[in-house]
Protein backbone atom coordinates (compact mmCIF):
# COMPACT_ATOMS: atom_id res chain seq x y z
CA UNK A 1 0.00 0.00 0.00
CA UNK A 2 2.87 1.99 0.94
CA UNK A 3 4.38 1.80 -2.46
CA UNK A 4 1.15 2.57 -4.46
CA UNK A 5 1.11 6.10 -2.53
CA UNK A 6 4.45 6.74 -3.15
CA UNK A 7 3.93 6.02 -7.06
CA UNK A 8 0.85 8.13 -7.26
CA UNK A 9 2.97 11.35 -5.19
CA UNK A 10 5.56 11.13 -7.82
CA UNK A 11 3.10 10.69 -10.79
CA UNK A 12 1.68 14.04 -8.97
CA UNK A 13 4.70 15.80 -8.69
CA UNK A 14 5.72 14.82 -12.56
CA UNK A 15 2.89 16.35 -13.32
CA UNK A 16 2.41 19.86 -11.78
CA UNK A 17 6.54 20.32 -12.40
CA UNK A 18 5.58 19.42 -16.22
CA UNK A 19 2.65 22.69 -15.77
CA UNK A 20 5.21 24.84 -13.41
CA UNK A 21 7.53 24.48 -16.58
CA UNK A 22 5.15 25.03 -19.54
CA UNK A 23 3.89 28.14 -17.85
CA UNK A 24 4.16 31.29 -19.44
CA UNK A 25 5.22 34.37 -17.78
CA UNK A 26 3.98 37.56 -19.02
CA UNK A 27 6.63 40.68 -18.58
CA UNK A 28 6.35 44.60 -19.42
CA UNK A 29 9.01 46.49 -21.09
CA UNK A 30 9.37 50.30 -22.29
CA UNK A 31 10.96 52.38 -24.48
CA UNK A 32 11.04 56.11 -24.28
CA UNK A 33 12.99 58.60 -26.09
CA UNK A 34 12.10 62.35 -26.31
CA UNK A 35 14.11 65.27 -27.96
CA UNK A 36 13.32 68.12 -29.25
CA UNK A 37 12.00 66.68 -32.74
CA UNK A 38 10.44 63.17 -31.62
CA UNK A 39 8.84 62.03 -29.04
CA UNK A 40 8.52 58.07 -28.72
CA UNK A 41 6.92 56.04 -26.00
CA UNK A 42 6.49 52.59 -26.45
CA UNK A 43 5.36 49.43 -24.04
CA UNK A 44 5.24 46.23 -25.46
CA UNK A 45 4.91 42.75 -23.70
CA UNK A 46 8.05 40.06 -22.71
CA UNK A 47 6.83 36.70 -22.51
CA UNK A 48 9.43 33.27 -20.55
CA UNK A 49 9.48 30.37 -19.90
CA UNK A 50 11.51 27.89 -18.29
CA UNK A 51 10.54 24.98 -20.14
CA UNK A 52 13.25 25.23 -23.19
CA UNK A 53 10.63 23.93 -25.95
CA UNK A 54 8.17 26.95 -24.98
CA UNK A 55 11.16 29.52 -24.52
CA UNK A 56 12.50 29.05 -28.12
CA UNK A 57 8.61 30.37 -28.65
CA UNK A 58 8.02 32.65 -26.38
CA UNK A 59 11.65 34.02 -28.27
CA UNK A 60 10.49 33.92 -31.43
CA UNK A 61 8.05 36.31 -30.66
CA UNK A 62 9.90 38.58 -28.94
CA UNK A 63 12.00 38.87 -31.79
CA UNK A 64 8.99 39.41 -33.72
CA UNK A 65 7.80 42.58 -31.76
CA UNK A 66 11.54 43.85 -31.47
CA UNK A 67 11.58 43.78 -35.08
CA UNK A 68 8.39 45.52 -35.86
CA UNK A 69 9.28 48.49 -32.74
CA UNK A 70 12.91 48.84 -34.16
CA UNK A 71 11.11 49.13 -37.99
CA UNK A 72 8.26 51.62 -36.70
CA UNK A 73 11.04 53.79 -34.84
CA UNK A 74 13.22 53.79 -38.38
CA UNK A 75 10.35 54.67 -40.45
CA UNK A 76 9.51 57.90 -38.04
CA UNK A 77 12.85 59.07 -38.00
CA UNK A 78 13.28 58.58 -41.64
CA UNK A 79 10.24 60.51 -42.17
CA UNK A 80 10.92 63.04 -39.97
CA UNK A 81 14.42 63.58 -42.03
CA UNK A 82 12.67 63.92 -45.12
CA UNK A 83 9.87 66.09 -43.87
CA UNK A 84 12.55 68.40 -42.25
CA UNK A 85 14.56 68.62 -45.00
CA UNK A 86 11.98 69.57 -46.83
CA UNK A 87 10.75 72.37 -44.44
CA UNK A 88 13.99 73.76 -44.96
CA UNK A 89 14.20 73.67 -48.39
CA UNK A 90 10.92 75.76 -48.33
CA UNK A 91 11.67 78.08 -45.48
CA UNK A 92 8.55 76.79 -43.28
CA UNK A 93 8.77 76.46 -39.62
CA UNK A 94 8.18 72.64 -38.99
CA UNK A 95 5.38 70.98 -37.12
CA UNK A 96 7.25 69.05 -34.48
CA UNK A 97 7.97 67.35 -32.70
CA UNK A 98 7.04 63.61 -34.52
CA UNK A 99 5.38 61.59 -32.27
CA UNK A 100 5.22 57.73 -32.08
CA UNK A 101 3.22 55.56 -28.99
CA UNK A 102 3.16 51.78 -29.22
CA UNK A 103 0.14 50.18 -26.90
CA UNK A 104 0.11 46.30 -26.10
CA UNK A 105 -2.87 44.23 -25.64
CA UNK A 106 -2.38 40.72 -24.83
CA UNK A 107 -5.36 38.65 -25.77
CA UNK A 108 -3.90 35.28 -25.29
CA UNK A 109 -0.80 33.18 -23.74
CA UNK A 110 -0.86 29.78 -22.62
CA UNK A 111 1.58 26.59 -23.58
CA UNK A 112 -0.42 26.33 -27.13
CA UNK A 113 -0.95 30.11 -28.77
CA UNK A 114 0.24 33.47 -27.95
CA UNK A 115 -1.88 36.58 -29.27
CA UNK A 116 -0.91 40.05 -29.15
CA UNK A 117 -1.91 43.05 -30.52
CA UNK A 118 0.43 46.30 -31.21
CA UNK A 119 -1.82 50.10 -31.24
CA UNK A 120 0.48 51.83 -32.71
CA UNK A 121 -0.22 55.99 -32.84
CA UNK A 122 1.77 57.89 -34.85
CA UNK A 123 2.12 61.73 -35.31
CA UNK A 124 4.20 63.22 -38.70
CA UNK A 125 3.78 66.83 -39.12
CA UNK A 126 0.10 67.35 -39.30
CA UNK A 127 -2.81 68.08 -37.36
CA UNK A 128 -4.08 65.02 -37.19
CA UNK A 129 -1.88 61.74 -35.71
CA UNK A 130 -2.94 57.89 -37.10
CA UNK A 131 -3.60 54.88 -35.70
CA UNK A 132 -2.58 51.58 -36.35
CA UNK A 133 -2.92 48.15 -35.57
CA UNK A 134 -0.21 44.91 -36.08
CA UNK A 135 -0.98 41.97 -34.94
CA UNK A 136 1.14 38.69 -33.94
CA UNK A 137 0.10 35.23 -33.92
CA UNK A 138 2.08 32.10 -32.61
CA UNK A 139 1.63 28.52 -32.49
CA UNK A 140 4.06 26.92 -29.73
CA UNK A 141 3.15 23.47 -30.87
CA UNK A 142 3.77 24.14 -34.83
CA UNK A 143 6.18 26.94 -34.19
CA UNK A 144 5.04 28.96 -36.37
CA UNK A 145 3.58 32.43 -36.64
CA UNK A 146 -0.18 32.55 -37.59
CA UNK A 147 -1.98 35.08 -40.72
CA UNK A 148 -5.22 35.67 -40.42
CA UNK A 149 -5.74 32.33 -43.27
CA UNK A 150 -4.25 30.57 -40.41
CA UNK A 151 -6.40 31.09 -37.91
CA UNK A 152 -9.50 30.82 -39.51
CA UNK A 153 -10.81 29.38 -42.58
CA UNK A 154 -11.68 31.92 -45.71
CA UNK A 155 -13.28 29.33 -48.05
CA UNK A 156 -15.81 30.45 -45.45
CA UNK A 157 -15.26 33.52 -45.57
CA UNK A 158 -19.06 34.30 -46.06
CA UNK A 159 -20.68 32.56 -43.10
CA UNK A 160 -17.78 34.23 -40.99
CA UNK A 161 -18.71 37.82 -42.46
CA UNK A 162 -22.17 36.93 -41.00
CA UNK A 163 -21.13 36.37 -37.55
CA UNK A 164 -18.63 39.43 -37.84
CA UNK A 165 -21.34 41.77 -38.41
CA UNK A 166 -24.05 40.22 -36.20
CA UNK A 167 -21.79 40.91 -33.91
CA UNK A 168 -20.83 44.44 -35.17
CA UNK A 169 -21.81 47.56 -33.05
CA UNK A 170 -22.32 51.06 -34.44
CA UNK A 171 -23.13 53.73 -32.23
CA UNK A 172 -24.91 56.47 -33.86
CA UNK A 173 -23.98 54.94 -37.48
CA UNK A 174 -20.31 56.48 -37.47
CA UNK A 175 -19.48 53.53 -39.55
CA UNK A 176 -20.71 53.77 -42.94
CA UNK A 177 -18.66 50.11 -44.62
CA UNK A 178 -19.62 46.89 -43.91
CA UNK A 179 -16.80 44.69 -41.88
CA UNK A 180 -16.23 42.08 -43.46
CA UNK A 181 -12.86 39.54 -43.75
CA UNK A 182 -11.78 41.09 -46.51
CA UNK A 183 -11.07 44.97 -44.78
CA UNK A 184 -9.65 43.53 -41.51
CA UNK A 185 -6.98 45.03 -40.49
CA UNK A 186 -5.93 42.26 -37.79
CA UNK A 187 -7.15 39.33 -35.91
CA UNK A 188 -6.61 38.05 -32.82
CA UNK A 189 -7.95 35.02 -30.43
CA UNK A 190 -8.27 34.52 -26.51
CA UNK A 191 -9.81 31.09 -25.25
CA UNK A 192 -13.39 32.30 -25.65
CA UNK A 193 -13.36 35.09 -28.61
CA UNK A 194 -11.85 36.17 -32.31
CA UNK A 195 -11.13 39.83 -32.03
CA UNK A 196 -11.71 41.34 -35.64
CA UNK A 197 -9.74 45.16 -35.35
CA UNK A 198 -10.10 47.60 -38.38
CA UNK A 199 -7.85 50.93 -38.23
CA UNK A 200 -9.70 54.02 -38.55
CA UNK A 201 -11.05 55.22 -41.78
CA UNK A 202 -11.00 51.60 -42.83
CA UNK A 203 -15.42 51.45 -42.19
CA UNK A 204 -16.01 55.44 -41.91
CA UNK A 205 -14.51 58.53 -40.95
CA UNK A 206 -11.42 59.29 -39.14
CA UNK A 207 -13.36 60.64 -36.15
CA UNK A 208 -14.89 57.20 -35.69
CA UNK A 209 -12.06 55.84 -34.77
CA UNK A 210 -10.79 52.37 -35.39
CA UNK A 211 -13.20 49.12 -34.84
CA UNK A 212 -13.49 46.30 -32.44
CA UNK A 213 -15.25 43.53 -32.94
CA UNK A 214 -15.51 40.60 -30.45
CA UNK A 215 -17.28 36.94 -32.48
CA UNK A 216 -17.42 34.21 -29.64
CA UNK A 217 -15.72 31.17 -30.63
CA UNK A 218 -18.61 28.79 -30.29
CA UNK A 219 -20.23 30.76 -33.09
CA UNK A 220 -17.22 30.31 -35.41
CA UNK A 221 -16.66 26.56 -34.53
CA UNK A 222 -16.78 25.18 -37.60
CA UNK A 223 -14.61 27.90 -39.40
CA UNK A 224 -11.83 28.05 -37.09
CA UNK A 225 -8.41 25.93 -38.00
CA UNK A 226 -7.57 26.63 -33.97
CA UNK A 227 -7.19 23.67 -31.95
């Protein structure tokens, strides 16, 4: 009898050390550099683990957002080269400083997917800044990153434009497109909904803003390629 119990205790232990490992941790960094031409402020999320398999994932996409932050940064300082070069050329005072603000929302991380979306704001010498949205998809288990194809299925594309705009809310009619998967912008998956984001002036004016839409997953059962 003795022996039995001591089995089961180390089957036990096996198994919440295997789950202490495959867990996910879920850190916050920042970036912030301000001058008298640009002003950046970016937070973006870290993710660990200290089961190898998951790490060389949860690396991946760290390398992912690195990339895309280190790209976004270039592109506004390259812009704000040109613009001021320009400016001088034409003896105008400038409209500065550039601004760029990077946003995280983390929709899902466990030892199968992570889901993350990127707001990214940006300001370039006129009146009006932009918003953006990038989003990144990972399979631990494939190791692979995810499109929007890969998450969902388009030969279905119609009975999933159904369910996006059943699910679609207006206030006041701002938004005067339909949403549909062939505007989306990005898309993005926790355990119990697909997020469907569309930047502004994608489905109306710029004052609208950008769109949100939140389709449960049981509705989209049969036209998801999650597992």
């Amino acid at each position: 009898m003795m022996r039995n119990c001591t089995f089961i205790v180390v089957l036990l232990a096996l198994f919440f050390t295997g789950c202490e490992e495959a867990t996910i941790k879920v850190g916050k960094d920042f970036l912030s550099h301000k001058t008298n031409e640009f002003d950046i402020m970016i937070a973006y999320p870290v993710f660990t683990s200290q089961k190898a398999e998951v790490e060389q994932g949860c690396k991946a996409v760290n390398e992912a957002i690195s990339r895309l932050i280190d790209s976004l940064q270039n592109d506004l300082k390259a812009q704000l080269n040109e613009y001021l070069q320009k400016a001088r050329e034409m003896k105008e005072e400038p409209m500065i400083p550039f601004e760029l603000d990077v946003k995280d929302s983390v929709f899902m991380v466990d030892r199968h997917y992570i889901s993350v979306r990127l707001a990214v704001y940006t300001l370039t010498g006129g009146a009006n800044g932009l918003t953006e949205y990038y989003a990144v998809n990972y399979t631990l288990k494939d190791k692979k990153f995810l499109s929007p194809e890969g998450i969902l299925n388009y030969d279905k594309s119609v009975e999933i434009d159904k369910q996006i705009q059943r699910n679609f809310k207006n206030p006041e009619n701002c938004f005067s497109e339909v949403p549909t998967l062939a505007n989306v912008t990005t898309v993005n998956f926790s355990g119990n909904d697909i997020c469907f984001t569309y930047n502004p002036l994608v489905l109306g004016a710029h004052y609208c803003g950008a769109a949100e839409i939140f389709v449960p997953r049981m509705l989209l059962k049969g036209d998801l390629l999650l597992k």
